[in-house]
N, C-alpha and C. Protein backbone atom coordinates (compact mmCIF):
# COMPACT_ATOMS: atom_id res chain seq x y z
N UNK A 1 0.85 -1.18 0.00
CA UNK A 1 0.00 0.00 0.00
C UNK A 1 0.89 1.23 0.00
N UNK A 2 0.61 2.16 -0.58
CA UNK A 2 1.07 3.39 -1.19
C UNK A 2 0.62 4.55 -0.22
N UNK A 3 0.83 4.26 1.48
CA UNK A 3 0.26 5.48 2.47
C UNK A 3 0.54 6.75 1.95
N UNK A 4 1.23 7.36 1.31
CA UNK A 4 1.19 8.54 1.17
C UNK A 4 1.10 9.14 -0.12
N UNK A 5 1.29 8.15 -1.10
CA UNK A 5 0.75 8.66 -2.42
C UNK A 5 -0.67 8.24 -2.92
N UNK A 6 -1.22 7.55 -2.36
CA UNK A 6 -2.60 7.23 -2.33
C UNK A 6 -3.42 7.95 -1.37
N UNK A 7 -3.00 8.79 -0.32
CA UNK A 7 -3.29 9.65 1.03
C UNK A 7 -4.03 8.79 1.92
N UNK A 8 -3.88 7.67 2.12
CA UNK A 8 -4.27 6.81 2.49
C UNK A 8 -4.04 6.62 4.66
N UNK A 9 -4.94 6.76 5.26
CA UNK A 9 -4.84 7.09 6.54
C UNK A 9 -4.96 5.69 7.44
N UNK A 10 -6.03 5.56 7.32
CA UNK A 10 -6.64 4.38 8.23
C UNK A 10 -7.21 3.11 7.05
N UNK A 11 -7.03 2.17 7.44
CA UNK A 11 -7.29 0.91 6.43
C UNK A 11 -8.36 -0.20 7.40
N UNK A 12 -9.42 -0.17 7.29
CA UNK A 12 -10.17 -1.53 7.58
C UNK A 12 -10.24 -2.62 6.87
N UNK A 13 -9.93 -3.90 7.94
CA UNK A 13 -10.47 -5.27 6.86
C UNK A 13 -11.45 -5.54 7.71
N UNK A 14 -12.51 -5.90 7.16
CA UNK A 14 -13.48 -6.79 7.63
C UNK A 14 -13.93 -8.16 7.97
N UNK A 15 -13.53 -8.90 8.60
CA UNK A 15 -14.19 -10.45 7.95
C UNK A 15 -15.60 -10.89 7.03
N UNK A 16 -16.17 -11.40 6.85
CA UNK A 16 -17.61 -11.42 5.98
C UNK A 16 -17.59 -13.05 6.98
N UNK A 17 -18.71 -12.95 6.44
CA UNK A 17 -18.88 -14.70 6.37
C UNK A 17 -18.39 -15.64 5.53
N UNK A 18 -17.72 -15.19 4.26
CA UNK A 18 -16.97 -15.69 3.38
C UNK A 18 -15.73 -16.44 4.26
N UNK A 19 -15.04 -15.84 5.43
CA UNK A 19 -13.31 -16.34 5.82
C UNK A 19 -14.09 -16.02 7.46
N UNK A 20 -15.27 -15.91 8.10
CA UNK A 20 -15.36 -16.66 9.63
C UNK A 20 -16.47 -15.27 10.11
N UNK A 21 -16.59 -15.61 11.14
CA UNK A 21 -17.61 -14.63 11.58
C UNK A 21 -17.68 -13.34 11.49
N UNK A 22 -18.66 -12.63 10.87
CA UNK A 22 -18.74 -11.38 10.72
C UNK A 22 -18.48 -10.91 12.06
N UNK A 23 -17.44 -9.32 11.83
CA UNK A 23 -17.08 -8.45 12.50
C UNK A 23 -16.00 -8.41 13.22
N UNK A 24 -15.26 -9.56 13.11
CA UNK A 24 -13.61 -9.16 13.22
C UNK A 24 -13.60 -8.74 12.36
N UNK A 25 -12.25 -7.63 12.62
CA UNK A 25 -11.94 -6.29 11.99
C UNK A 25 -10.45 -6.44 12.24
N UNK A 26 -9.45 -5.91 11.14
CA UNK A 26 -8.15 -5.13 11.68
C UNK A 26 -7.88 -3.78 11.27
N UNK A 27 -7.82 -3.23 12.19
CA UNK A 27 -7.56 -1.79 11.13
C UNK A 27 -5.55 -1.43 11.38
N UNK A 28 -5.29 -0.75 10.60
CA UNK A 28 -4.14 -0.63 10.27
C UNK A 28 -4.09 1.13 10.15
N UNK A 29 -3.40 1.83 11.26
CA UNK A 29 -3.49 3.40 11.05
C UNK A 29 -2.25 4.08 10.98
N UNK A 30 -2.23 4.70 9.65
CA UNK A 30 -1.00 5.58 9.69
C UNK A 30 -0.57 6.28 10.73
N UNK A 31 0.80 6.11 11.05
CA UNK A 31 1.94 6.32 12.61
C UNK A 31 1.93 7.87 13.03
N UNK A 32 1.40 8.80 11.76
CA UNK A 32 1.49 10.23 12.06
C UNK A 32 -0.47 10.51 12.07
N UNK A 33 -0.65 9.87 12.32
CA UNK A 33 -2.34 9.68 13.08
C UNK A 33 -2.49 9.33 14.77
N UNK A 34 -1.67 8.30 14.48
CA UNK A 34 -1.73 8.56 16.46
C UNK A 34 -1.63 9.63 17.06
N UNK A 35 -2.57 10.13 18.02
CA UNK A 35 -2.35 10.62 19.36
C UNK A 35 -3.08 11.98 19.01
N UNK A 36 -4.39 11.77 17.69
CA UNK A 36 -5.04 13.10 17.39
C UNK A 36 -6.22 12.83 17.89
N UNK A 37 -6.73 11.95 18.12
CA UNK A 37 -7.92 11.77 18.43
C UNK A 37 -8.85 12.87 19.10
N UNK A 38 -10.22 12.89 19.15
CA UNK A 38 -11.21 13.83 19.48
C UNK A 38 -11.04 13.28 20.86
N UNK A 39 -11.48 14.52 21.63
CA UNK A 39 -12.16 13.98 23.53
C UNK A 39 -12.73 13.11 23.36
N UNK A 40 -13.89 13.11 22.28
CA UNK A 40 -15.04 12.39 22.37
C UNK A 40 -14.90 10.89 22.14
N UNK A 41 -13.88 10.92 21.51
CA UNK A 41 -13.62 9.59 20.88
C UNK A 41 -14.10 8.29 21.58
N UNK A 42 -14.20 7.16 22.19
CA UNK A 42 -14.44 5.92 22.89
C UNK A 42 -12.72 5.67 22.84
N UNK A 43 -12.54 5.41 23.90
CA UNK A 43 -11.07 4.63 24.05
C UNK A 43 -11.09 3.43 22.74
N UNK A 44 -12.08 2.63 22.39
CA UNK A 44 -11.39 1.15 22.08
C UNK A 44 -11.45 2.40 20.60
N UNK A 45 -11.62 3.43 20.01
CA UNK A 45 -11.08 3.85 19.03
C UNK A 45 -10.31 4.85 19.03
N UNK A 46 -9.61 4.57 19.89
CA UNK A 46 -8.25 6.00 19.94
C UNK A 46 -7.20 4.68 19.82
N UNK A 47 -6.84 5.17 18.75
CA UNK A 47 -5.75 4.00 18.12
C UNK A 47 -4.39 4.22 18.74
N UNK A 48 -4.39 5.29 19.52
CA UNK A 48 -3.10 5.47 19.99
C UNK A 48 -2.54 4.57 21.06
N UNK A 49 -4.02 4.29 21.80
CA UNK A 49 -3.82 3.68 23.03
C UNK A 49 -3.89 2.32 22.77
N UNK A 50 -4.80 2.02 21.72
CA UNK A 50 -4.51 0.36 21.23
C UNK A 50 -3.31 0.26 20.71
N UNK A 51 -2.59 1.01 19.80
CA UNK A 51 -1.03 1.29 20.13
C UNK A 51 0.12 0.80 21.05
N UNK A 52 0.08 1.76 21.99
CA UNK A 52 0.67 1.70 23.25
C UNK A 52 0.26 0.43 24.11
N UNK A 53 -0.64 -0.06 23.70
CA UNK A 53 -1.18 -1.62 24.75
C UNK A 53 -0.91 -2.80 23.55
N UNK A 54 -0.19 -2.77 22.44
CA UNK A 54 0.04 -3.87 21.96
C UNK A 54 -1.21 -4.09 20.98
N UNK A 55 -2.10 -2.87 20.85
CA UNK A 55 -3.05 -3.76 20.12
C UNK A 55 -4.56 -4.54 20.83
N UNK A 56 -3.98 -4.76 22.46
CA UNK A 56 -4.20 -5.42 23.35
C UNK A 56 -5.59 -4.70 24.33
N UNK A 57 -5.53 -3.02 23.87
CA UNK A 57 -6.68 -2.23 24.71
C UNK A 57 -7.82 -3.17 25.09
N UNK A 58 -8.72 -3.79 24.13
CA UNK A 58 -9.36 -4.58 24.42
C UNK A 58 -9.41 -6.01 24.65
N UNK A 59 -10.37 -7.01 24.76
CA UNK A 59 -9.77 -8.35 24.72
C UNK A 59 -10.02 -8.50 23.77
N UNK A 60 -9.33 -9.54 22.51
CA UNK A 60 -9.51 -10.38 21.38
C UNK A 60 -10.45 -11.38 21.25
N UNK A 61 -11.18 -11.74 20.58
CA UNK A 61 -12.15 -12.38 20.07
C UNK A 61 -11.96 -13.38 19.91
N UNK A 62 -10.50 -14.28 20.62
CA UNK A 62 -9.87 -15.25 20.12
C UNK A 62 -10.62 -16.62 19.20
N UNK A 63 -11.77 -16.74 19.73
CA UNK A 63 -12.10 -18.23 18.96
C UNK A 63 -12.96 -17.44 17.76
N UNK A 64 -13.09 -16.10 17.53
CA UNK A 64 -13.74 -15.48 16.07
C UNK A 64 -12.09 -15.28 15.37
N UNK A 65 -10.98 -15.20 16.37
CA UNK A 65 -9.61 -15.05 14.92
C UNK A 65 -9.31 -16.40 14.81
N UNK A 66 -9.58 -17.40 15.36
CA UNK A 66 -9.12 -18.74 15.02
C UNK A 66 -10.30 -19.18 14.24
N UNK A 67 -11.14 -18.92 14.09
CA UNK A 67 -11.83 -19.39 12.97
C UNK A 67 -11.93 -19.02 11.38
N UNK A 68 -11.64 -17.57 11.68
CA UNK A 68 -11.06 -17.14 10.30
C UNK A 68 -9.60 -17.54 9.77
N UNK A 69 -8.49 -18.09 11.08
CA UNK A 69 -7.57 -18.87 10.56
C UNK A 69 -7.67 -20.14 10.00
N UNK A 70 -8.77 -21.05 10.29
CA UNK A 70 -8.98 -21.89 9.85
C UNK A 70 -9.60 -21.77 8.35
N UNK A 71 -10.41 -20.87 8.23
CA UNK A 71 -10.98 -20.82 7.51
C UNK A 71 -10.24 -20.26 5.69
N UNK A 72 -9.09 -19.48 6.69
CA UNK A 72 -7.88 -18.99 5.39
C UNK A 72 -7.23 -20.21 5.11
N UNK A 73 -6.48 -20.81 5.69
CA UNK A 73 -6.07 -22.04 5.59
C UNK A 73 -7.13 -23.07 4.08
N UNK A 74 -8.25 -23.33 5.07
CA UNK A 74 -8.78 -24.11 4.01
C UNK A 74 -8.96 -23.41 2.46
N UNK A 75 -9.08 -21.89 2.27
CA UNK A 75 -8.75 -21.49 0.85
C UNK A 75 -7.43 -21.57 0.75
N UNK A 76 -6.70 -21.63 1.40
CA UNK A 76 -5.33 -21.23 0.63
C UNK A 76 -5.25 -23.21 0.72
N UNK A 77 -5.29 -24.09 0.88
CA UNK A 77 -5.80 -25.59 0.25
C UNK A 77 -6.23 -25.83 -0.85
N UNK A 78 -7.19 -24.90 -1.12
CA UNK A 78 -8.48 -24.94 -2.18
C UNK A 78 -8.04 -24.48 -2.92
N UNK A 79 -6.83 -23.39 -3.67
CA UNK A 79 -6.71 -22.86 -4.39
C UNK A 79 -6.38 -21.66 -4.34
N UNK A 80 -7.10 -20.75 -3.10
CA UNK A 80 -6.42 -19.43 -2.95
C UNK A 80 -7.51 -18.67 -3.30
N UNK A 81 -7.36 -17.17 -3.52
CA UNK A 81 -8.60 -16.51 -3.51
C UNK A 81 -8.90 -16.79 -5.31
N UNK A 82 -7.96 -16.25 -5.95
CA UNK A 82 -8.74 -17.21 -7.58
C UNK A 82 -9.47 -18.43 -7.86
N UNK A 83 -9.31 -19.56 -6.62
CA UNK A 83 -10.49 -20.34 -7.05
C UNK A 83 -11.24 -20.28 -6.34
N UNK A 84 -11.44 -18.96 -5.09
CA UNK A 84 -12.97 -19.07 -4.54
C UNK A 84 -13.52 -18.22 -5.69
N UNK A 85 -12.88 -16.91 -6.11
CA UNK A 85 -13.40 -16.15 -7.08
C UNK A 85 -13.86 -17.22 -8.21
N UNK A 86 -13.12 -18.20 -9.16
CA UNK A 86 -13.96 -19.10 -10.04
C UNK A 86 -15.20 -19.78 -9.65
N UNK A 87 -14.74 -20.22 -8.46
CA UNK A 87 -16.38 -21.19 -7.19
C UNK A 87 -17.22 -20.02 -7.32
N UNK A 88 -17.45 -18.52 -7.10
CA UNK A 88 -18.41 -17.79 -6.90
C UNK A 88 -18.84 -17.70 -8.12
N UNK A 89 -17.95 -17.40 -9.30
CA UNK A 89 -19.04 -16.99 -11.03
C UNK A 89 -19.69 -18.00 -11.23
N UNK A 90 -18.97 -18.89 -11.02
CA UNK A 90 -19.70 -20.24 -11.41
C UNK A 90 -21.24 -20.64 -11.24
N UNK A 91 -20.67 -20.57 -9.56
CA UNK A 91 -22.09 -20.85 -8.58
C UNK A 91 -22.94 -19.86 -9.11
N UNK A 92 -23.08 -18.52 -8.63
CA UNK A 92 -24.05 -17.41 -9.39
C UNK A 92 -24.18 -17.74 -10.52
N UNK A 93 -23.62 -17.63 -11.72
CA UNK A 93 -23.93 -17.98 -13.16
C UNK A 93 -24.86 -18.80 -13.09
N UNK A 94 -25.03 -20.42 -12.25
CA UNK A 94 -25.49 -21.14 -12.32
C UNK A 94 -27.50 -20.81 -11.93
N UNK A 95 -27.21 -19.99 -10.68
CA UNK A 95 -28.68 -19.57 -10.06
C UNK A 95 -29.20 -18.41 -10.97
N UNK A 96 -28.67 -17.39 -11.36
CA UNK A 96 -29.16 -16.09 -12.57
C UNK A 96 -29.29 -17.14 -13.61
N UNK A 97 -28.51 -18.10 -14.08
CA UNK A 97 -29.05 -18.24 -15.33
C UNK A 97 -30.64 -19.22 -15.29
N UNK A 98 -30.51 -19.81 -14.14
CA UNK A 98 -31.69 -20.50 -13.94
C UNK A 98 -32.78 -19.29 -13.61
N UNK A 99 -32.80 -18.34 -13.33
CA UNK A 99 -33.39 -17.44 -13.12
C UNK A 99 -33.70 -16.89 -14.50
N UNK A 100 -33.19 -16.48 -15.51
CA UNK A 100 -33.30 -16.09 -16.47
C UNK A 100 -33.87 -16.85 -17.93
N UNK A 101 -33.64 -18.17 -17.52
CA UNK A 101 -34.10 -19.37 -18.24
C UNK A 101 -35.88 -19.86 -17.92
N UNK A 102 -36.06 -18.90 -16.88
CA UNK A 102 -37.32 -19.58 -16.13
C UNK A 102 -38.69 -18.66 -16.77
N UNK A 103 -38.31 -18.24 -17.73
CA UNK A 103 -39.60 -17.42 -18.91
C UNK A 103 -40.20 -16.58 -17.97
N UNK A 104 -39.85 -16.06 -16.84
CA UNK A 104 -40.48 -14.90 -15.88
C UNK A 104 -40.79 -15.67 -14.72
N UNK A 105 -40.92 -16.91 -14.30
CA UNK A 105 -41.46 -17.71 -13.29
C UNK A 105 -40.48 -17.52 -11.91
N UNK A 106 -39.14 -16.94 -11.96
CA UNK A 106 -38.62 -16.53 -11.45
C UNK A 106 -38.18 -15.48 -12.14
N UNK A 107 -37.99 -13.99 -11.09
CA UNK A 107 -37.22 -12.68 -11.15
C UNK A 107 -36.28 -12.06 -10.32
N UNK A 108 -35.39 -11.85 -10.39
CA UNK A 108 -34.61 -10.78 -9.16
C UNK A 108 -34.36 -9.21 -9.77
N UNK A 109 -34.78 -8.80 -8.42
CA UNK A 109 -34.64 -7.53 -8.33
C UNK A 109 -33.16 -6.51 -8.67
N UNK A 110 -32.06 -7.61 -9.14
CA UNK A 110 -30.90 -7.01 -8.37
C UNK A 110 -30.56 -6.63 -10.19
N UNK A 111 -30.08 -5.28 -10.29
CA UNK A 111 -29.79 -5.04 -11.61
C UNK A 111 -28.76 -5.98 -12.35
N UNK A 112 -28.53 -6.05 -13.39
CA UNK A 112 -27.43 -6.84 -13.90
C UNK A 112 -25.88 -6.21 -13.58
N UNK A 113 -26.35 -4.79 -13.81
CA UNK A 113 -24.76 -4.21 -13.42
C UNK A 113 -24.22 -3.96 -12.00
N UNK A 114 -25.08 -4.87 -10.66
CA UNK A 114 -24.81 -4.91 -9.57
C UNK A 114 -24.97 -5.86 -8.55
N UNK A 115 -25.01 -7.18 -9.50
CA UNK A 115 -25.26 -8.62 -8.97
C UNK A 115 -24.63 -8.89 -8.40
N UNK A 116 -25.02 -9.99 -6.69
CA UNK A 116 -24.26 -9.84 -6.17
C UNK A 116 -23.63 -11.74 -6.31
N UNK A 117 -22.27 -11.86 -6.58
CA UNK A 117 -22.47 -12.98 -6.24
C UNK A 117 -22.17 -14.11 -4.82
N UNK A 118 -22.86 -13.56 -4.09
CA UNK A 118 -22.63 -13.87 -2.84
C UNK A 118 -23.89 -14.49 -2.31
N UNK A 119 -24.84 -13.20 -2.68
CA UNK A 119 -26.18 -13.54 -2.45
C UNK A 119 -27.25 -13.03 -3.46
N UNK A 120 -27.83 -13.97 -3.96
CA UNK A 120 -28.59 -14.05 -5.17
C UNK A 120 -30.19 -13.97 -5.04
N UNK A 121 -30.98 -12.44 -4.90
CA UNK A 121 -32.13 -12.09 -4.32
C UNK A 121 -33.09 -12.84 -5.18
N UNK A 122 -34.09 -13.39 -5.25
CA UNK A 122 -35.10 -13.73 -6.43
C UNK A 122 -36.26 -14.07 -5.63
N UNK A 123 -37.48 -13.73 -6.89
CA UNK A 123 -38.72 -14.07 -6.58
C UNK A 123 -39.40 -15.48 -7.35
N UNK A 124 -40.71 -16.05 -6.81
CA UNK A 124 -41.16 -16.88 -7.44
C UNK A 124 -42.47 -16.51 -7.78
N UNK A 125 -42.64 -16.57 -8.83
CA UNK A 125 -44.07 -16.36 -9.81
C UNK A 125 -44.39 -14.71 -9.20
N UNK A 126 -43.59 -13.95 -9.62
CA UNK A 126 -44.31 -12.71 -8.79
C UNK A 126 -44.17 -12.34 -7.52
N UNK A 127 -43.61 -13.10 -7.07
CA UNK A 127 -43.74 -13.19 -5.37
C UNK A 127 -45.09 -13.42 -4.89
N UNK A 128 -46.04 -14.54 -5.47
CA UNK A 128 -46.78 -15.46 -4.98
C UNK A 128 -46.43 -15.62 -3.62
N UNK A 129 -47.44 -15.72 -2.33
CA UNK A 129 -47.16 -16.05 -1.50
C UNK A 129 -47.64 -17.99 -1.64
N UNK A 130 -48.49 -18.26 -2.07
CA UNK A 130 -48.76 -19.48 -2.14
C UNK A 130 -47.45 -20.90 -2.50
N UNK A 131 -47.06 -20.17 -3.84
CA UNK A 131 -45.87 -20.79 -4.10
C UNK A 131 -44.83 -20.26 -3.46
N UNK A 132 -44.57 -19.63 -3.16
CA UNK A 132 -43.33 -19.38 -2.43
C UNK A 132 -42.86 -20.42 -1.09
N UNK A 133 -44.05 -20.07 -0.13
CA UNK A 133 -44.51 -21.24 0.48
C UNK A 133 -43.98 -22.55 0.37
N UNK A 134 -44.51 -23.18 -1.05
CA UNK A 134 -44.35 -23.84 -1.34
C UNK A 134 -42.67 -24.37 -1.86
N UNK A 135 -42.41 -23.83 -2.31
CA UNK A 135 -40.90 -23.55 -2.79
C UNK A 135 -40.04 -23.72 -1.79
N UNK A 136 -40.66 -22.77 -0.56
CA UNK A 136 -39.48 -22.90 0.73
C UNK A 136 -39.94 -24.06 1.61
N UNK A 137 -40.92 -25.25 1.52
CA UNK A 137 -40.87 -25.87 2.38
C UNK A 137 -40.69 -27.45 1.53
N UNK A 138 -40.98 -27.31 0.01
CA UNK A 138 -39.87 -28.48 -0.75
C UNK A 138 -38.83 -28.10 -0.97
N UNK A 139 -38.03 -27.16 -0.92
CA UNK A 139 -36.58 -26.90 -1.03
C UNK A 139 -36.15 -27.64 0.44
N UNK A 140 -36.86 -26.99 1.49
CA UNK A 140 -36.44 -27.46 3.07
C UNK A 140 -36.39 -29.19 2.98
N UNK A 141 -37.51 -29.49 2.44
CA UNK A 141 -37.53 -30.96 2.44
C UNK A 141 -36.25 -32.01 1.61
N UNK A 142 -35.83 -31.16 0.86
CA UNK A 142 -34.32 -31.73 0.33
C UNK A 142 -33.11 -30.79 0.61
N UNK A 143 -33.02 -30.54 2.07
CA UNK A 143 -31.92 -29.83 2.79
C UNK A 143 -31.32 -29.14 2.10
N UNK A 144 -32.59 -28.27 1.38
CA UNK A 144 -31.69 -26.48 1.20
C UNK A 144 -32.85 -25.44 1.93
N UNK A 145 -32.03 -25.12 3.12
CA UNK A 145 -32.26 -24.45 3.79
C UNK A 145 -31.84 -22.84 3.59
N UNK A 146 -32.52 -21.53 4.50
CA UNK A 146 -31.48 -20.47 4.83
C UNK A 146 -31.97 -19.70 3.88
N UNK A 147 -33.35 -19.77 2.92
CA UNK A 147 -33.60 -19.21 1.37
C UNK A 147 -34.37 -17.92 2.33
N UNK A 148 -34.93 -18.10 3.09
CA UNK A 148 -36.02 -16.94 3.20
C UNK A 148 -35.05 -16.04 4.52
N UNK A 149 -34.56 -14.94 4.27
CA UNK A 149 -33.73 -14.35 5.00
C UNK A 149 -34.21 -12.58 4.20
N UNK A 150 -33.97 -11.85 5.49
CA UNK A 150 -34.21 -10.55 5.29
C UNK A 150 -33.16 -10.13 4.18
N UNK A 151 -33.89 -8.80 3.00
CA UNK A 151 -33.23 -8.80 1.80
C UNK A 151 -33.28 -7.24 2.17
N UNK A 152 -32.63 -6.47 1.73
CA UNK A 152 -33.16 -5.40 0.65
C UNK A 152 -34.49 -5.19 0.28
N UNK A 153 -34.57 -6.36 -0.51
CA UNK A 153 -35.69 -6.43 -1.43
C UNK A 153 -37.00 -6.64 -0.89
N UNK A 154 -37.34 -6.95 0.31
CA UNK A 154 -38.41 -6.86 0.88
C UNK A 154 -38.66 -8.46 1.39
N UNK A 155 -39.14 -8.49 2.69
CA UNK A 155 -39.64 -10.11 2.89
C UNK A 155 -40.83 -9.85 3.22
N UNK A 156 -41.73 -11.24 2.99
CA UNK A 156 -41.28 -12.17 3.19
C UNK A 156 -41.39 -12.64 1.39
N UNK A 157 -41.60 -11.71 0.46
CA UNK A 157 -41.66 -12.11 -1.34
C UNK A 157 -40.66 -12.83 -1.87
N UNK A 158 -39.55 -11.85 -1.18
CA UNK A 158 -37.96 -12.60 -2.10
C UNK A 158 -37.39 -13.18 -1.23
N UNK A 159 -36.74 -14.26 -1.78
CA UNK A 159 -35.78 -14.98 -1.06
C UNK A 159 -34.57 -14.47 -1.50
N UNK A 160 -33.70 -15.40 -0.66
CA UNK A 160 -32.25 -15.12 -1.39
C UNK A 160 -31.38 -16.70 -0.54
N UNK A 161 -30.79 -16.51 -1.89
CA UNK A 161 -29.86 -18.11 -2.38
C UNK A 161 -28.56 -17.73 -1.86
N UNK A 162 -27.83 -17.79 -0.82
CA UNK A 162 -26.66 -17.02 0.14
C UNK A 162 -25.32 -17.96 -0.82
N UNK A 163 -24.67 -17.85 -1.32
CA UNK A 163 -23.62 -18.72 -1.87
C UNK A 163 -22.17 -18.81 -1.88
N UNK A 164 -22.01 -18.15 -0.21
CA UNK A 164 -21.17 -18.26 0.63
C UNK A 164 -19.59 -19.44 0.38
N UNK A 165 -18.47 -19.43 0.30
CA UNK A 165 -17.52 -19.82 0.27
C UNK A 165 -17.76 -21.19 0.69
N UNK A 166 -18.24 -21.44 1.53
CA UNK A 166 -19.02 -22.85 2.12
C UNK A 166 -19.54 -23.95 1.27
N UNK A 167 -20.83 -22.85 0.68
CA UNK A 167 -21.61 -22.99 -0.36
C UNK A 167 -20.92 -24.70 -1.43
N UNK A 168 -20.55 -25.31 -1.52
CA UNK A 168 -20.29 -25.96 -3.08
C UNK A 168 -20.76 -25.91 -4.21
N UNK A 169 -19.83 -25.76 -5.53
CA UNK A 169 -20.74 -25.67 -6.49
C UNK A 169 -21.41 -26.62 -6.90
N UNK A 170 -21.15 -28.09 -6.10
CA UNK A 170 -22.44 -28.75 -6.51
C UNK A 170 -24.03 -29.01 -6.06
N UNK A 171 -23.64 -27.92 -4.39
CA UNK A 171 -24.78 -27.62 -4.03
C UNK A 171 -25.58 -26.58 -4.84
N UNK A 172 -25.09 -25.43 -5.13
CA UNK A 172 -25.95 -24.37 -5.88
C UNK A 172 -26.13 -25.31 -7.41
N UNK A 173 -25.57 -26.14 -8.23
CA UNK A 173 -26.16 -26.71 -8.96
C UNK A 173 -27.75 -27.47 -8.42
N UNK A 174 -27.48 -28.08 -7.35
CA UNK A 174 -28.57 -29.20 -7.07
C UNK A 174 -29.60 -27.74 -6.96
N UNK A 175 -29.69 -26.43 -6.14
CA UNK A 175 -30.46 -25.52 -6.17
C UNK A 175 -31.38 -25.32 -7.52
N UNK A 176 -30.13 -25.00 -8.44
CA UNK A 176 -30.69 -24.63 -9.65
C UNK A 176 -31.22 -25.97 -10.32
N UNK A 177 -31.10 -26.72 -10.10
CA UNK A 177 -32.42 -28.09 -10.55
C UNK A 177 -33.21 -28.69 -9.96
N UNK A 178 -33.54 -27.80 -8.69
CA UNK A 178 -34.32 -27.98 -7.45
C UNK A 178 -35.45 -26.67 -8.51
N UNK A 179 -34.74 -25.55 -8.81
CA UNK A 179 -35.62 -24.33 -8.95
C UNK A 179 -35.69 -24.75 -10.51
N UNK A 180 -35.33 -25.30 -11.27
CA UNK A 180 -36.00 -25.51 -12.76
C UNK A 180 -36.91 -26.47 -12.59
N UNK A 181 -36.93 -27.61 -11.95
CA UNK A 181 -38.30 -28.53 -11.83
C UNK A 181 -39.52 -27.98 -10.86
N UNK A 182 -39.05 -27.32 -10.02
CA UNK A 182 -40.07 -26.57 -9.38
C UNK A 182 -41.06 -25.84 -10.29
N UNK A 183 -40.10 -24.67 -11.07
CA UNK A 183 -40.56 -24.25 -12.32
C UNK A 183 -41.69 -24.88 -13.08
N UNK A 184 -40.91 -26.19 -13.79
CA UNK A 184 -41.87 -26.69 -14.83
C UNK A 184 -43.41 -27.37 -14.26
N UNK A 185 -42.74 -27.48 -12.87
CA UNK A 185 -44.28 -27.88 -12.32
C UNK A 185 -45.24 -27.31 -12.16
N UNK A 186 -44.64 -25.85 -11.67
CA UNK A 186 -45.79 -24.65 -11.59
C UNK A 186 -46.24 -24.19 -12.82
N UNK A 187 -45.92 -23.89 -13.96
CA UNK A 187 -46.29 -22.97 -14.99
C UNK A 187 -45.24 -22.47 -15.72
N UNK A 188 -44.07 -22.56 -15.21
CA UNK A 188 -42.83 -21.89 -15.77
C UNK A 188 -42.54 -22.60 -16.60
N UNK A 189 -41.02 -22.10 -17.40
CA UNK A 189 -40.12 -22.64 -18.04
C UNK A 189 -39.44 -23.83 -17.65
């Protein structure tokens, strides 16, 4: 990183659920930033003093950083971040295109130029509550779970297909031929 030709101050990483539990954090703060902080500030964000304590101001989250160690480990096994990045187009490709193949019987809300592939919002027949219903309690019945989760997009209409690092791509396949026979049964494509 380029701290001073990029003007670059303070740096957050986040965890996701992708590499272990959301909300470990590291932040990383440029050395001529310490010791400006506001009155107001909260101690655990006056970086000066997490500084001066090793880092240590607060206690560590230890079994949330050992799980994201585990969890780096098993990508850097797998391939590294280029083949979770191939596992994610894949997987998504696989659910949009079943989405798009489904003559309108399924829709998502999420524009094309801001898809996410992580989590893949979609509706069934309109957002039918009848079928939907239906959808989420034969999907449940062949252990795909986790579809009906608060969106953006509004619940309880849209679901969303989470396709998390976890995820396999031969699970989001079995999805997407879980959601094309569903399809042809109802009226769809």
């Amino acid at each position: 990183v380029d701290w001073v030709g990029d003007d670059i101050g303070v740096l957050f990483a986040c965890a996701s659920k992708n590499i272990g539990h959301p909300g470990v954090t590291v932040v990383v703060v440029r050395s001529d930033l310490l010791g400006s902080a506001s009155p107001l500030c909260p101690g655990v964000f006056d970086y000066a003093g997490n500084a001066a304590a090793g880092s240590m101001w607060n206690t560590t989250a230890t079994f949330n950083v050992e799980v994201v160690g585990t969890v780096m480990r098993w990508i850097e096994r797998e391939g590294g971040v280029e083949e979770m990045e191939r596992r994610s187009l894949e997987k998504s490709s696989l659910i949009y295109d079943t989405i798009a193949a489904s003559g309108g019987f399924y829709t998502t809300p999420a524009a094309l130029s801001s898809r996410s592939r992580m989590n893949v919002p979609f509706e069934v027949a309109g957002g039918n509550m009848e079928l939907t219903e239906a959808f989420l309690i034969e999907s449940w019945e062949q252990g795909m779970v986790g579809l009906r989760t608060v969106t953006p997009f509004g619940t309880p209409r849209c679901l969303r297909a989470s396709l998390y690092h976890g995820v396999s791509v031969r699970q989001a396949a079995r999805l997407a031929e879980f959601m094309r026979v569903f399809a042809e049964r109802h009226g769809g494509r």
